[in-house]
N, C-alpha and C. Protein backbone atom coordinates (compact mmCIF):
# COMPACT_ATOMS: atom_id res chain seq x y z
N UNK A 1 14.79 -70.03 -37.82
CA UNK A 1 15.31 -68.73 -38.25
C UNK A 1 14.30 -67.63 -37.94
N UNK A 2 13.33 -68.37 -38.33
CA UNK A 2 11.61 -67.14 -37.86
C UNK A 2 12.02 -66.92 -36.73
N UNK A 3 11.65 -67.83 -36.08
CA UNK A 3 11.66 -67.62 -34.62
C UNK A 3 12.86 -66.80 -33.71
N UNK A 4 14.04 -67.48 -34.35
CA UNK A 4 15.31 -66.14 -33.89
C UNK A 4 15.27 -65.05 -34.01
N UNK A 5 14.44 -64.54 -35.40
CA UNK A 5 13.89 -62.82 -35.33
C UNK A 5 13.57 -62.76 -34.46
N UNK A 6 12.12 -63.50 -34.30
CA UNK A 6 10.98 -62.96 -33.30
C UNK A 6 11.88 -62.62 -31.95
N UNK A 7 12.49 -63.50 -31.37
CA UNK A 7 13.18 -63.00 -30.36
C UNK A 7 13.65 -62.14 -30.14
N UNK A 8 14.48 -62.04 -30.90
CA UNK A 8 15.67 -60.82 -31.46
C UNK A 8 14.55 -59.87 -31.09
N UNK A 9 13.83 -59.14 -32.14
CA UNK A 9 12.69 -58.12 -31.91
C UNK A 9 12.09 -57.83 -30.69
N UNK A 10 11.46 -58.94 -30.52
CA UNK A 10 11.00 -58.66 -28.31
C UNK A 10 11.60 -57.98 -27.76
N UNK A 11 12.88 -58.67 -27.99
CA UNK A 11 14.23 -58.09 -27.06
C UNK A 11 14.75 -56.36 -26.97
N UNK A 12 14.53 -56.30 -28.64
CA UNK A 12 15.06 -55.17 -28.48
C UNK A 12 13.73 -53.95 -28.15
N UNK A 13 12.54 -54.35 -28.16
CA UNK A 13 11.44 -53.68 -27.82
C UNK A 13 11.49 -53.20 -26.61
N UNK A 14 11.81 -54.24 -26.22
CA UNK A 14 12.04 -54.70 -24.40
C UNK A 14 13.35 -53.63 -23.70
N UNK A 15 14.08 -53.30 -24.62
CA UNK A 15 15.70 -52.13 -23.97
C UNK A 15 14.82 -51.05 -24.31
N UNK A 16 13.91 -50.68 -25.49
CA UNK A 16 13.63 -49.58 -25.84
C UNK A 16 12.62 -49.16 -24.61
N UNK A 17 11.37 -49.81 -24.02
CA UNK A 17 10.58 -49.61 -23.44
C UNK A 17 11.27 -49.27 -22.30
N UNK A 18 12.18 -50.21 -21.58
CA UNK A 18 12.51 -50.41 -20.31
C UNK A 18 13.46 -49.06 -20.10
N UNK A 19 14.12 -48.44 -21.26
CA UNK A 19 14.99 -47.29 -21.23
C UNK A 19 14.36 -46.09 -20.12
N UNK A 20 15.24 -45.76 -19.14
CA UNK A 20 14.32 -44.63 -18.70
C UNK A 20 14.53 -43.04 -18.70
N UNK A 21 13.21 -42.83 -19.35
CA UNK A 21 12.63 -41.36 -19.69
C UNK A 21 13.87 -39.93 -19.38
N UNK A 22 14.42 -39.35 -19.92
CA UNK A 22 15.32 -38.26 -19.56
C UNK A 22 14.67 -37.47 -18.62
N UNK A 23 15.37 -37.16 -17.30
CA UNK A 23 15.53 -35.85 -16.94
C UNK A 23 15.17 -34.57 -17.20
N UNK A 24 14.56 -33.69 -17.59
CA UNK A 24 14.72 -32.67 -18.05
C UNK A 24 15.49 -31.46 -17.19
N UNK A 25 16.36 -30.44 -17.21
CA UNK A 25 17.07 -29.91 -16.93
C UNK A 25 16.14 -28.39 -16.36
N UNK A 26 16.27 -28.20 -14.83
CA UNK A 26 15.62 -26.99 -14.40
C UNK A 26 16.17 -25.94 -15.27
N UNK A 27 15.09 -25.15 -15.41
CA UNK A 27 15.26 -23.58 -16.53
C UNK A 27 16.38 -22.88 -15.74
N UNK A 28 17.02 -22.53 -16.73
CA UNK A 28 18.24 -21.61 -16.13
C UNK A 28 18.13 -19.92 -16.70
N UNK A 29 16.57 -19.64 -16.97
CA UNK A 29 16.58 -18.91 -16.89
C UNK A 29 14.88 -18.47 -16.88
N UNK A 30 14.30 -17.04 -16.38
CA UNK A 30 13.35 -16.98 -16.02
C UNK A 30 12.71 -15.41 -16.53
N UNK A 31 11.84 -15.13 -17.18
CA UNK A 31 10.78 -14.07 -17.15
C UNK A 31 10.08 -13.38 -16.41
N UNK A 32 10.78 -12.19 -16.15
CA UNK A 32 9.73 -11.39 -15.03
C UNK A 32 9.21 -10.20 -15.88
N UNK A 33 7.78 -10.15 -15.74
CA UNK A 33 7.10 -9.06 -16.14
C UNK A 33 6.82 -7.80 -14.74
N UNK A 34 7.20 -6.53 -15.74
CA UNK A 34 6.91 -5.10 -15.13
C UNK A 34 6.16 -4.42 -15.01
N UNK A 35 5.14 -4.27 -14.22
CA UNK A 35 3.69 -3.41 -14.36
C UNK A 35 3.61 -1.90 -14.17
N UNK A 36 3.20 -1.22 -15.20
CA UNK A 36 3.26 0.37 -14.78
C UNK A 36 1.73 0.10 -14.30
N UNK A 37 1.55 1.77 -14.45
CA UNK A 37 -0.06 2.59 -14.55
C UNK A 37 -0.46 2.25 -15.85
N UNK A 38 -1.60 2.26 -16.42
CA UNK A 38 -2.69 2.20 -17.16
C UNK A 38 -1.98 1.03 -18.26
N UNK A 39 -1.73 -0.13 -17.64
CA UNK A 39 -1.69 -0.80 -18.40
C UNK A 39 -0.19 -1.32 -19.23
N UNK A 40 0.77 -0.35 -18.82
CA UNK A 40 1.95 -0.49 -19.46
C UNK A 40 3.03 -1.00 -18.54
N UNK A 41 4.17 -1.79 -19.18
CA UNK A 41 4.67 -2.90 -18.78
C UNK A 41 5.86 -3.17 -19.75
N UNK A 42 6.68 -4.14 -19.09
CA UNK A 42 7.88 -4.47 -20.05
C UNK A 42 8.17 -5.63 -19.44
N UNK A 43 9.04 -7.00 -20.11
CA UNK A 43 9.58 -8.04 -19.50
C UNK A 43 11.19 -8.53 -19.55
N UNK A 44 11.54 -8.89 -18.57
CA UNK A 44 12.90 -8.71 -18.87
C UNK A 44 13.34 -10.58 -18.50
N UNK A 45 14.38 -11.22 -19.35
CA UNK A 45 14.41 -12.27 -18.85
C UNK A 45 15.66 -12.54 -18.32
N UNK A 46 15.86 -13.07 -16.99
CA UNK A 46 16.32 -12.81 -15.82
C UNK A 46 17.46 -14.55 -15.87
N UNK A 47 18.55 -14.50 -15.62
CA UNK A 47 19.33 -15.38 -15.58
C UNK A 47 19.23 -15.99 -13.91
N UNK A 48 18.77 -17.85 -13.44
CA UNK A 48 18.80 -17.78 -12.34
C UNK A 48 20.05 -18.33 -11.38
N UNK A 49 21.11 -17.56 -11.47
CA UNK A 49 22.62 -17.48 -11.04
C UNK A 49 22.73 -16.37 -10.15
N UNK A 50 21.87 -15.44 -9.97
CA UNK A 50 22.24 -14.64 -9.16
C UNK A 50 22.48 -13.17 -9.80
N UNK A 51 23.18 -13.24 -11.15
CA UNK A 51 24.00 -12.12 -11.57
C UNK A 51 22.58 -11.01 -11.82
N UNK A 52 23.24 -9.62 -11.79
CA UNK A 52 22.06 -8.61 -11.73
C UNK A 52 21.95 -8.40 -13.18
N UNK A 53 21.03 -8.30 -13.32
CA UNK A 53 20.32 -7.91 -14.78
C UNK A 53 19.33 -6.57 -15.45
N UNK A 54 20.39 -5.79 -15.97
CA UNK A 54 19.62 -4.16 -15.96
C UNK A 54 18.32 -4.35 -16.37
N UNK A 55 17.06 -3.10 -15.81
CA UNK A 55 15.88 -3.11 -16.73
C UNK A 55 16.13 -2.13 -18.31
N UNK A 56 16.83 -1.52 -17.90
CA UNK A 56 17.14 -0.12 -19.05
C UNK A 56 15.68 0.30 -19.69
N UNK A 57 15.27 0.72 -18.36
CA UNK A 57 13.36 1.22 -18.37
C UNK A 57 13.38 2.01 -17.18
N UNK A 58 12.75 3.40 -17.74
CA UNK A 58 12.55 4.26 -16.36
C UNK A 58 11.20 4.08 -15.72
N UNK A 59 10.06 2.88 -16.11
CA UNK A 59 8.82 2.99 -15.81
C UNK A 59 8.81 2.85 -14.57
N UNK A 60 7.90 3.67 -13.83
CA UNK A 60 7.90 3.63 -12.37
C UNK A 60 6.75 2.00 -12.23
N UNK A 61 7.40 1.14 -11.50
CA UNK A 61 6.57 0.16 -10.82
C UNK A 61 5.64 -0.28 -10.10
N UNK A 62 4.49 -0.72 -10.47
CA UNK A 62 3.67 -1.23 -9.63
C UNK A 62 3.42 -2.90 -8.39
N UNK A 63 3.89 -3.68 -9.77
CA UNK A 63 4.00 -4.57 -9.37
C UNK A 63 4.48 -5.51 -10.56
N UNK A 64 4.79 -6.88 -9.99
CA UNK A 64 5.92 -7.95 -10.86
C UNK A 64 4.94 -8.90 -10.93
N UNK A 65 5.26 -9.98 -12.06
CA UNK A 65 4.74 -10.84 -12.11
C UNK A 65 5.78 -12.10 -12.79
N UNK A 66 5.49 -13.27 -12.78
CA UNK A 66 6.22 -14.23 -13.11
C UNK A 66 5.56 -15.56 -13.01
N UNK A 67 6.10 -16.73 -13.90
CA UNK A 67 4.93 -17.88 -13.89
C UNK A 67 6.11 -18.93 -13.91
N UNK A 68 7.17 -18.47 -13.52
CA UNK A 68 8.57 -19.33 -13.34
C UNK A 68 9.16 -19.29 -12.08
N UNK A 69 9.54 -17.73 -11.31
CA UNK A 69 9.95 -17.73 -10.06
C UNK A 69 8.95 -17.28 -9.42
N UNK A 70 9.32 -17.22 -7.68
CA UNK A 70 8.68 -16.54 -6.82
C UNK A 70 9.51 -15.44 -6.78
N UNK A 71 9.13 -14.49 -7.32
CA UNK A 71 10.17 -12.97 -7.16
C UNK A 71 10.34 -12.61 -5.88
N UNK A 72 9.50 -12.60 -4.88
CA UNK A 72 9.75 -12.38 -3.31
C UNK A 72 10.67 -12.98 -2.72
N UNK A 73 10.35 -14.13 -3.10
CA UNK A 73 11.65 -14.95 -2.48
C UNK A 73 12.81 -15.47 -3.20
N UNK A 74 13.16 -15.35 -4.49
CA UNK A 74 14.08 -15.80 -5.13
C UNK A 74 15.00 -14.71 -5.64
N UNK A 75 14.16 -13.44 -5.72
CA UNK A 75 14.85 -12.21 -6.44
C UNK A 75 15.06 -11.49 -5.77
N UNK A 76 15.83 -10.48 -6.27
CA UNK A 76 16.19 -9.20 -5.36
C UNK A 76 15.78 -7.87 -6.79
N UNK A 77 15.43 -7.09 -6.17
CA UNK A 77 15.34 -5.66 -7.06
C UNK A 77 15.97 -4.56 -6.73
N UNK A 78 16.66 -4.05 -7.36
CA UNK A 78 17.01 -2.57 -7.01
C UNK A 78 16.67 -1.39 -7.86
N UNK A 79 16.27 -0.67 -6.86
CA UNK A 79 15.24 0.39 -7.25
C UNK A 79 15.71 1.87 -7.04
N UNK A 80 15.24 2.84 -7.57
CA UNK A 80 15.84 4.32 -8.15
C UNK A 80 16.09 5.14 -6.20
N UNK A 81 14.49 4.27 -5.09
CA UNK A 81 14.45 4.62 -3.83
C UNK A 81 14.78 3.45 -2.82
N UNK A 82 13.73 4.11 -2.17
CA UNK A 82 13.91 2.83 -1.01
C UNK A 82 14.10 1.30 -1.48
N UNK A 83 14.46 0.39 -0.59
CA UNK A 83 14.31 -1.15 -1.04
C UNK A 83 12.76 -1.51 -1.39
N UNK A 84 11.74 -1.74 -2.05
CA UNK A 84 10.17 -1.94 -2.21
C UNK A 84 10.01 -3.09 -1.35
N UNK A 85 8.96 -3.14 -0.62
CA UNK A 85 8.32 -4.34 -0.01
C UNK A 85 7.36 -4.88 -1.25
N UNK A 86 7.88 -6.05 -1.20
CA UNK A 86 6.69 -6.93 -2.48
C UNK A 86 5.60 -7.98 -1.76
N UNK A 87 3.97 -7.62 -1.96
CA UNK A 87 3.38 -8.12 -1.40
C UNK A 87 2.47 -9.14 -2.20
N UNK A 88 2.20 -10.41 -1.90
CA UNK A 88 1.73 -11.03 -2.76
C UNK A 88 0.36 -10.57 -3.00
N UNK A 89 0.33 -10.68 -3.89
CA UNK A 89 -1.46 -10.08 -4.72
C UNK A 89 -2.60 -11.10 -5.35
N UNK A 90 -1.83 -12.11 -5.73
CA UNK A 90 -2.39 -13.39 -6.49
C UNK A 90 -1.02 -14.42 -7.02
N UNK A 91 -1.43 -15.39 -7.37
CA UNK A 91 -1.02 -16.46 -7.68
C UNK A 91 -0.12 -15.92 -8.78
N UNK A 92 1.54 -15.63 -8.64
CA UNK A 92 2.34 -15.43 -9.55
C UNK A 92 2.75 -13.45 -10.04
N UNK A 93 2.06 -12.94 -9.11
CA UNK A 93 2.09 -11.76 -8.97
C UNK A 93 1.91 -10.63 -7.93
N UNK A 94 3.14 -9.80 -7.78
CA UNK A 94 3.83 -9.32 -6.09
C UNK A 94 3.43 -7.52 -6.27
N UNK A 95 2.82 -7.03 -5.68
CA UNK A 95 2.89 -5.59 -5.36
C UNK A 95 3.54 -5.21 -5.14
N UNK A 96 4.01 -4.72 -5.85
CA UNK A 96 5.76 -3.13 -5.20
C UNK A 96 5.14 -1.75 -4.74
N UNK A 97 5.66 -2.19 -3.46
CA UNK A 97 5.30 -0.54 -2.26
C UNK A 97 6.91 0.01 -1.88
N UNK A 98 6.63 1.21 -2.01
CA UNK A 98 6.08 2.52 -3.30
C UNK A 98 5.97 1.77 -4.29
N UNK A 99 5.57 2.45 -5.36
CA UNK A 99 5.65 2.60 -6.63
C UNK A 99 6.96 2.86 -6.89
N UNK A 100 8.10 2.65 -7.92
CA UNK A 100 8.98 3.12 -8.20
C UNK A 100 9.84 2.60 -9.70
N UNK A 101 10.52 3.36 -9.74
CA UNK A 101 11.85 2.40 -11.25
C UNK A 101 12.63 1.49 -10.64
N UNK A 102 12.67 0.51 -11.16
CA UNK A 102 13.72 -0.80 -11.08
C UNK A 102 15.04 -0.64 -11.82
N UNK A 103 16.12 -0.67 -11.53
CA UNK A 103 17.16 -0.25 -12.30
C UNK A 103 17.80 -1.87 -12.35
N UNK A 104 17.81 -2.93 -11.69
CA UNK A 104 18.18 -3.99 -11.94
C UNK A 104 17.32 -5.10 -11.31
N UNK A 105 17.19 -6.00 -11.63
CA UNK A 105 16.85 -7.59 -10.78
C UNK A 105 17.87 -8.50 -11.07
N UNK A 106 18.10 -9.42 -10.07
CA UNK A 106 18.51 -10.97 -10.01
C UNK A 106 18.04 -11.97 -8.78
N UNK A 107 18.16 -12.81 -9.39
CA UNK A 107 16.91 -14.13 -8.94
C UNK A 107 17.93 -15.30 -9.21
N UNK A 108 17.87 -16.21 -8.03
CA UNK A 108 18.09 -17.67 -8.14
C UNK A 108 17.25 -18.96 -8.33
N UNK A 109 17.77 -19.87 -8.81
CA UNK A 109 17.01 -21.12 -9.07
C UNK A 109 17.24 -21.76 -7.92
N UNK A 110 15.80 -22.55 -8.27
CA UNK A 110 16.06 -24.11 -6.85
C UNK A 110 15.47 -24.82 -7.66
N UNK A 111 16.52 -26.16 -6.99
CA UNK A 111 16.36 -27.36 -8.29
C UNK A 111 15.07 -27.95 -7.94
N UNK A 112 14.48 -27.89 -6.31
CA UNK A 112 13.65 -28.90 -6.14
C UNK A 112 12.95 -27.74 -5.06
N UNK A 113 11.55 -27.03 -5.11
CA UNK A 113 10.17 -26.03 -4.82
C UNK A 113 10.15 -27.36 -3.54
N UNK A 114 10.12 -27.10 -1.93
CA UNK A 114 10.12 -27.62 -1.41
C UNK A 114 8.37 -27.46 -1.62
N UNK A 115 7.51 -28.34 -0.54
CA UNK A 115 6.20 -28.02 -0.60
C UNK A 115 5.69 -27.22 0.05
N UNK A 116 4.40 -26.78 -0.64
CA UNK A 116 3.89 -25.38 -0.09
C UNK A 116 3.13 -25.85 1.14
N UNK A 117 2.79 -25.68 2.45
CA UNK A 117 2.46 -25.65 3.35
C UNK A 117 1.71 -24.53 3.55
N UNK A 118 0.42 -24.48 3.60
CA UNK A 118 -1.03 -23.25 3.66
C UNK A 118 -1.54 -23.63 4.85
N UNK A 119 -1.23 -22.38 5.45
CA UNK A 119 -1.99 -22.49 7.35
C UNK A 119 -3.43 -22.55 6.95
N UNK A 120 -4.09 -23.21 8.14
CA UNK A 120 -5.44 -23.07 7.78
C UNK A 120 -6.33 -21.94 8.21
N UNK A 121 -5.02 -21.21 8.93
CA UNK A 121 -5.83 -20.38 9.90
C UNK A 121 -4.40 -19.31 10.01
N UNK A 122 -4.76 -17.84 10.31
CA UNK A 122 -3.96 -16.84 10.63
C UNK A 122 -4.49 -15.96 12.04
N UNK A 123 -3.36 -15.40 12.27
CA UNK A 123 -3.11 -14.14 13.31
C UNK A 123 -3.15 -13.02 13.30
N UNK A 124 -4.19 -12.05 13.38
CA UNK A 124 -4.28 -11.00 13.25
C UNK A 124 -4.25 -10.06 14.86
N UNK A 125 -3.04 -8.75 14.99
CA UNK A 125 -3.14 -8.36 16.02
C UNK A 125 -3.43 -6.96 16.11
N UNK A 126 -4.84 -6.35 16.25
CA UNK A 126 -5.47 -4.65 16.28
C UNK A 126 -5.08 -3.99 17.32
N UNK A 127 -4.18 -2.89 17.23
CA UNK A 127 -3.35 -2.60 17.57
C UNK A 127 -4.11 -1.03 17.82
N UNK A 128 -4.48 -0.39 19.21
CA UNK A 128 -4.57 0.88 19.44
C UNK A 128 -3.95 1.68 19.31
N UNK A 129 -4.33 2.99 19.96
CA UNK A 129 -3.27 4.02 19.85
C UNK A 129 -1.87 3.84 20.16
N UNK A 130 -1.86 3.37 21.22
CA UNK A 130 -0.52 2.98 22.16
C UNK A 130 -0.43 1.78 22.46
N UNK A 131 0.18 0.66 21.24
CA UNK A 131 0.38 -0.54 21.86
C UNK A 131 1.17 -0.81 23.10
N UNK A 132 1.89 -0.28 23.07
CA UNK A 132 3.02 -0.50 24.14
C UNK A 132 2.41 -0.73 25.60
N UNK A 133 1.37 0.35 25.22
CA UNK A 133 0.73 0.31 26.93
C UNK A 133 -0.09 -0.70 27.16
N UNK A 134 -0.54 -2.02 26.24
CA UNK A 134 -1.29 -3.18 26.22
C UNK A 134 -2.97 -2.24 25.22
N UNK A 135 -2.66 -1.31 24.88
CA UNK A 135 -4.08 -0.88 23.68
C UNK A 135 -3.55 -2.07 22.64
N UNK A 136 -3.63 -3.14 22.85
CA UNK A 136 -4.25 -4.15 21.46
C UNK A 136 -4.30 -5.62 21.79
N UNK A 137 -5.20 -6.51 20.64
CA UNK A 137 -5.63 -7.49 21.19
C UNK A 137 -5.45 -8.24 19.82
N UNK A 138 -5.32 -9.78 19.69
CA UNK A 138 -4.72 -10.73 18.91
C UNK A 138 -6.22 -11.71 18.68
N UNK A 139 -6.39 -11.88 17.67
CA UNK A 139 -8.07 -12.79 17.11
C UNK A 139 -7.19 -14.07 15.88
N UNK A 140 -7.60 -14.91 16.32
CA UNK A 140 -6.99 -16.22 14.98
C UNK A 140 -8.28 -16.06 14.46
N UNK A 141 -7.88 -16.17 13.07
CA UNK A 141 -8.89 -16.46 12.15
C UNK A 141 -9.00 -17.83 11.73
N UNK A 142 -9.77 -18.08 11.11
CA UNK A 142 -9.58 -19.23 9.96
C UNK A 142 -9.29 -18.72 8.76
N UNK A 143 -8.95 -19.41 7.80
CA UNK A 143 -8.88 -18.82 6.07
C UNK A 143 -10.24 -19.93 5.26
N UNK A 144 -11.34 -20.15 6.26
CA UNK A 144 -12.41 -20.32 5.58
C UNK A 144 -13.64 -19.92 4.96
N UNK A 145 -13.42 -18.31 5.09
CA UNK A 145 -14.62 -17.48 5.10
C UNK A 145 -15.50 -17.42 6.24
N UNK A 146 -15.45 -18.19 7.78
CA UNK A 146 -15.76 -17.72 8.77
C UNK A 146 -16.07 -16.49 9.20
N UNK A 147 -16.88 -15.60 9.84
CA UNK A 147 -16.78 -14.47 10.41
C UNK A 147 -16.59 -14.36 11.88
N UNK A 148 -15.36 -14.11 12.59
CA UNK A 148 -15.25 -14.05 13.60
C UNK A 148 -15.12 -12.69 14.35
N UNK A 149 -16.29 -12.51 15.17
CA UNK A 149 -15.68 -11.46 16.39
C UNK A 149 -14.95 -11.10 17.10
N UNK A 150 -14.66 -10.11 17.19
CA UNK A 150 -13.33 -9.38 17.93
C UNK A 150 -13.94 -9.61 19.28
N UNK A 151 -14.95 -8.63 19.60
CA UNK A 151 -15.74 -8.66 20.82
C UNK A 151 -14.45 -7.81 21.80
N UNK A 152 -14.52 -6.69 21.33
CA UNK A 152 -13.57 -5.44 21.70
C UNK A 152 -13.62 -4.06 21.00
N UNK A 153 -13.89 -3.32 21.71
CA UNK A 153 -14.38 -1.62 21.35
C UNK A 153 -13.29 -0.92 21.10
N UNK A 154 -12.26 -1.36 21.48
CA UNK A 154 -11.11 -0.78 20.87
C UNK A 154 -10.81 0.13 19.91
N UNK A 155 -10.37 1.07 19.50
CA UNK A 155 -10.02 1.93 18.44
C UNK A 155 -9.03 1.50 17.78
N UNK A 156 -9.16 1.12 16.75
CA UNK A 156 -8.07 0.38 16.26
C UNK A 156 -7.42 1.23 14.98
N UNK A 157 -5.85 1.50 15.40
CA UNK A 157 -5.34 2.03 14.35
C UNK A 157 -4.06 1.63 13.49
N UNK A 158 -3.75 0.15 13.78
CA UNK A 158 -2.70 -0.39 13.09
C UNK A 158 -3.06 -1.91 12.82
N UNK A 159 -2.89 -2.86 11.82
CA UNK A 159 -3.11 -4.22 11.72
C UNK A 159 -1.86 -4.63 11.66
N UNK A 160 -1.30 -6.42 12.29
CA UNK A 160 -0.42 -6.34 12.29
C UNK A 160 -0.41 -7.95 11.96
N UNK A 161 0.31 -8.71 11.17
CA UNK A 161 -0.01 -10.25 10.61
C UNK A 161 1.03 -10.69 9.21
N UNK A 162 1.43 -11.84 9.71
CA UNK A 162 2.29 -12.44 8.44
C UNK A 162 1.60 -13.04 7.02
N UNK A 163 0.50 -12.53 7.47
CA UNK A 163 -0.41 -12.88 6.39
C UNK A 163 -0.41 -11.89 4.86
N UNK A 164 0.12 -11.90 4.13
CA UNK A 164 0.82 -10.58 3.05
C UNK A 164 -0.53 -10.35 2.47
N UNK A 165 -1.62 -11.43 2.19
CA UNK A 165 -2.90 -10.93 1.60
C UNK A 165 -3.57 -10.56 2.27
N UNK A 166 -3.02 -10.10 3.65
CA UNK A 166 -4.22 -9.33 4.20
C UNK A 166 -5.68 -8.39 4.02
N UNK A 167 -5.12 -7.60 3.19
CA UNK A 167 -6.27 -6.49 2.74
C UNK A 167 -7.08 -6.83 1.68
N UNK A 168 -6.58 -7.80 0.71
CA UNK A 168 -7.48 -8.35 -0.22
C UNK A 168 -7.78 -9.57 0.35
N UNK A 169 -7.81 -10.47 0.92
CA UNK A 169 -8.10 -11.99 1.54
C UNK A 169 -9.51 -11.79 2.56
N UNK A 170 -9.10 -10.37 3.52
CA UNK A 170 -10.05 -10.48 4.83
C UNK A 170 -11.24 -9.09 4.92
N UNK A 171 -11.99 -10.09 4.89
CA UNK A 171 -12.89 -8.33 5.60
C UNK A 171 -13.36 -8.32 6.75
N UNK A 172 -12.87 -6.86 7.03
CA UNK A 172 -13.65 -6.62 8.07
C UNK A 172 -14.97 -5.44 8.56
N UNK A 173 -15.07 -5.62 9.56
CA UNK A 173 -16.47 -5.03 9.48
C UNK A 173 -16.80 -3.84 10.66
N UNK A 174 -16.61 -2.42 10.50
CA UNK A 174 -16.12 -1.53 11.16
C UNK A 174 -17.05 -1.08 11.67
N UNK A 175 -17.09 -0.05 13.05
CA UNK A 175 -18.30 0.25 13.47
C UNK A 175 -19.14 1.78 12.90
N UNK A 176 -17.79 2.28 12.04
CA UNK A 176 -18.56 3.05 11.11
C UNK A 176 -18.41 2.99 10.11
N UNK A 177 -17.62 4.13 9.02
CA UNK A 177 -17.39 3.32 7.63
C UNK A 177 -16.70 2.43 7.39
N UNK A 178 -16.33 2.04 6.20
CA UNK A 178 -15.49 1.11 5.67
C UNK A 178 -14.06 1.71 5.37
N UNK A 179 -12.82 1.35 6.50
CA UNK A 179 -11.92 1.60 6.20
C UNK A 179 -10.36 1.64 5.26
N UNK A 180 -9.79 2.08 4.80
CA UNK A 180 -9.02 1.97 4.32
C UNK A 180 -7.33 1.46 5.12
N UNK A 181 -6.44 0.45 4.48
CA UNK A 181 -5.60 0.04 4.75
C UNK A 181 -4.55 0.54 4.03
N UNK A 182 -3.13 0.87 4.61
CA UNK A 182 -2.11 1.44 3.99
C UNK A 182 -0.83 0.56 4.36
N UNK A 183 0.17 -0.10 3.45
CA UNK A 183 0.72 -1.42 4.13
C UNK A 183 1.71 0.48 4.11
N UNK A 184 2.05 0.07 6.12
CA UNK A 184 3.32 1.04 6.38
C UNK A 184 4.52 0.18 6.58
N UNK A 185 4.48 -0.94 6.86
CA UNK A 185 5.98 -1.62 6.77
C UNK A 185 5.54 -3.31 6.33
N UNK A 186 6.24 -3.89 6.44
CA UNK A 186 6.77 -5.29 6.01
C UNK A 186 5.37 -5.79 7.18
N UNK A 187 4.52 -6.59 6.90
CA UNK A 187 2.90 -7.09 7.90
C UNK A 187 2.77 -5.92 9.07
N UNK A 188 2.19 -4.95 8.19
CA UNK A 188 1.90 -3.56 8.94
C UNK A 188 1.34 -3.03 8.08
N UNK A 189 -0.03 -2.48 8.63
CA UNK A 189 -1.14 -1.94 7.96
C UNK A 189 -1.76 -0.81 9.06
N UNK A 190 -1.72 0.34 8.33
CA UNK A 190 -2.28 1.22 9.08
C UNK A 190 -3.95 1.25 8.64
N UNK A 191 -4.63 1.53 9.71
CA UNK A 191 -6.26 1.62 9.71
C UNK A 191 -7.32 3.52 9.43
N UNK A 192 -7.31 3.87 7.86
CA UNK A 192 -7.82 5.22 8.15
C UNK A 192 -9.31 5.02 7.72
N UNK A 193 -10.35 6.19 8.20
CA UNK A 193 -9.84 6.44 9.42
C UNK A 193 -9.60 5.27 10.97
N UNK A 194 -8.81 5.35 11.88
CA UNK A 194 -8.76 4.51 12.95
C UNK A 194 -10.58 4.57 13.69
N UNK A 195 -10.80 3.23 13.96
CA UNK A 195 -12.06 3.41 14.36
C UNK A 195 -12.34 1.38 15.04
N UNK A 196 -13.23 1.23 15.95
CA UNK A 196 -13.42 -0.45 16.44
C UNK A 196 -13.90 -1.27 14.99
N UNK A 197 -13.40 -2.21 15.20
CA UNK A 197 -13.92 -3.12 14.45
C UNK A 197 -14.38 -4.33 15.14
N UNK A 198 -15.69 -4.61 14.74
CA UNK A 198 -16.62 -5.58 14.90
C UNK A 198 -16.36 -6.94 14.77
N UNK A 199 -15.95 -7.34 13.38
CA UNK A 199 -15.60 -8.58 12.81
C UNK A 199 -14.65 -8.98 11.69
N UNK A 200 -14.09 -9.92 11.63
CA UNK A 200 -13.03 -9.95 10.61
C UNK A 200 -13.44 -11.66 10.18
N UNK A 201 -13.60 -11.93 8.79
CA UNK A 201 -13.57 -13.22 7.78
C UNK A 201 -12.30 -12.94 7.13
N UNK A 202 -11.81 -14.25 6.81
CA UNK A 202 -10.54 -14.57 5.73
C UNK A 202 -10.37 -15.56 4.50
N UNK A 203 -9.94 -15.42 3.89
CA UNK A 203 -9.93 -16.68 3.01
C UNK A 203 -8.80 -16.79 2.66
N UNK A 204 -8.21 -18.44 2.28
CA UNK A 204 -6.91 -18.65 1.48
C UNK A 204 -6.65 -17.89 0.32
């Protein structure tokens, strides 16, 4: 009779253990935070179906952040102006160029974040006055902190690269001051003032 417990018991230890672990169900819904000037901000939480979702906030925008979606690629924003180019800035947080008000977002889910794939190395192309006429020249970097030479006198007044962290990731090293970058379109960076550059390092 002992012994028929004991069995009994194993057994059922044995369905409980062997049971397997639930699923858990992708979030069906997601948090995006709003960045003004000096610090001020609002969060709105965002359904990931697609449907648009008002901010009912006139704060003009800096940039988004989120620790659930990739807002660049999953969301859409619509804004008071132009469409904003969102540039990545760090890990979970996108720069909005202009500045502006968001009057709605919507964002989709994916059940399964394919894998991230990180070049080891990028393309940068310094772009003269007149590309058209062959004024510019193309340098691969690494993203190891390398410093590589251009080894070209060029005047360079546009950067041009799919690399979105460009201006915070790479430096470069000008033959007079230290210039300033202005993203003018979607991997387009204007160079003020325009002037040669010497060398360019990158990092992931």
């Amino acid at each position: 009779m002992q012994y028929s417990s004991i069995l009994s018991i194993v057994a059922l230890v044995s369905t409980v253990v062997a049971a397997p672990a639930p699923i858990p169900e992708p979030s069906k819904y997601a948090t995006v935070i709003f960045h003004g000037a000096a610090g001020a901000q609002y969060s709105v939480v965002v359904p990931l179906d697609g449907a648009e979702t008002p901010t009912n906030n006139v704060l003009s925008i800096s940039s988004v952040s989120s620790d659930i979606v990739n807002v660049k690629e999953q969301c859409v924003l619509k804004t008071v102006d132009q469409p904003p180019v969102l540039v990545a800035q760090s890990s979970g947080t996108w720069t909005v160029g202009p500045p502006q008000t968001v009057k709605t977002i919507s964002c989709k889910g994916k059940d399964l974040d394919p894998p991230v794939i990180r070049p080891s190395s990028i393309s940068i192309e310094f772009d003269g006055a007149d590309p058209t006429l062959g004024a510019k020249y193309t340098v691969n970097v690494p993203l190891n902190g390398v410093k590589v030479p251009t080894n070209n006198a060029l005047s360079i007044s546009t950067l041009v690269s799919t690399f979105d962290a460009l201006p915070s990731k790479c430096t470069f090293d000008y033959v007079d001051r230290p210039a300033a970058l202005v993203l003018i379109a979607p991997g387009k960076w204007s160079v003020g003032p325009p002037q040669t550059i010497k060398a360019v390092s990158c990092v992931a």
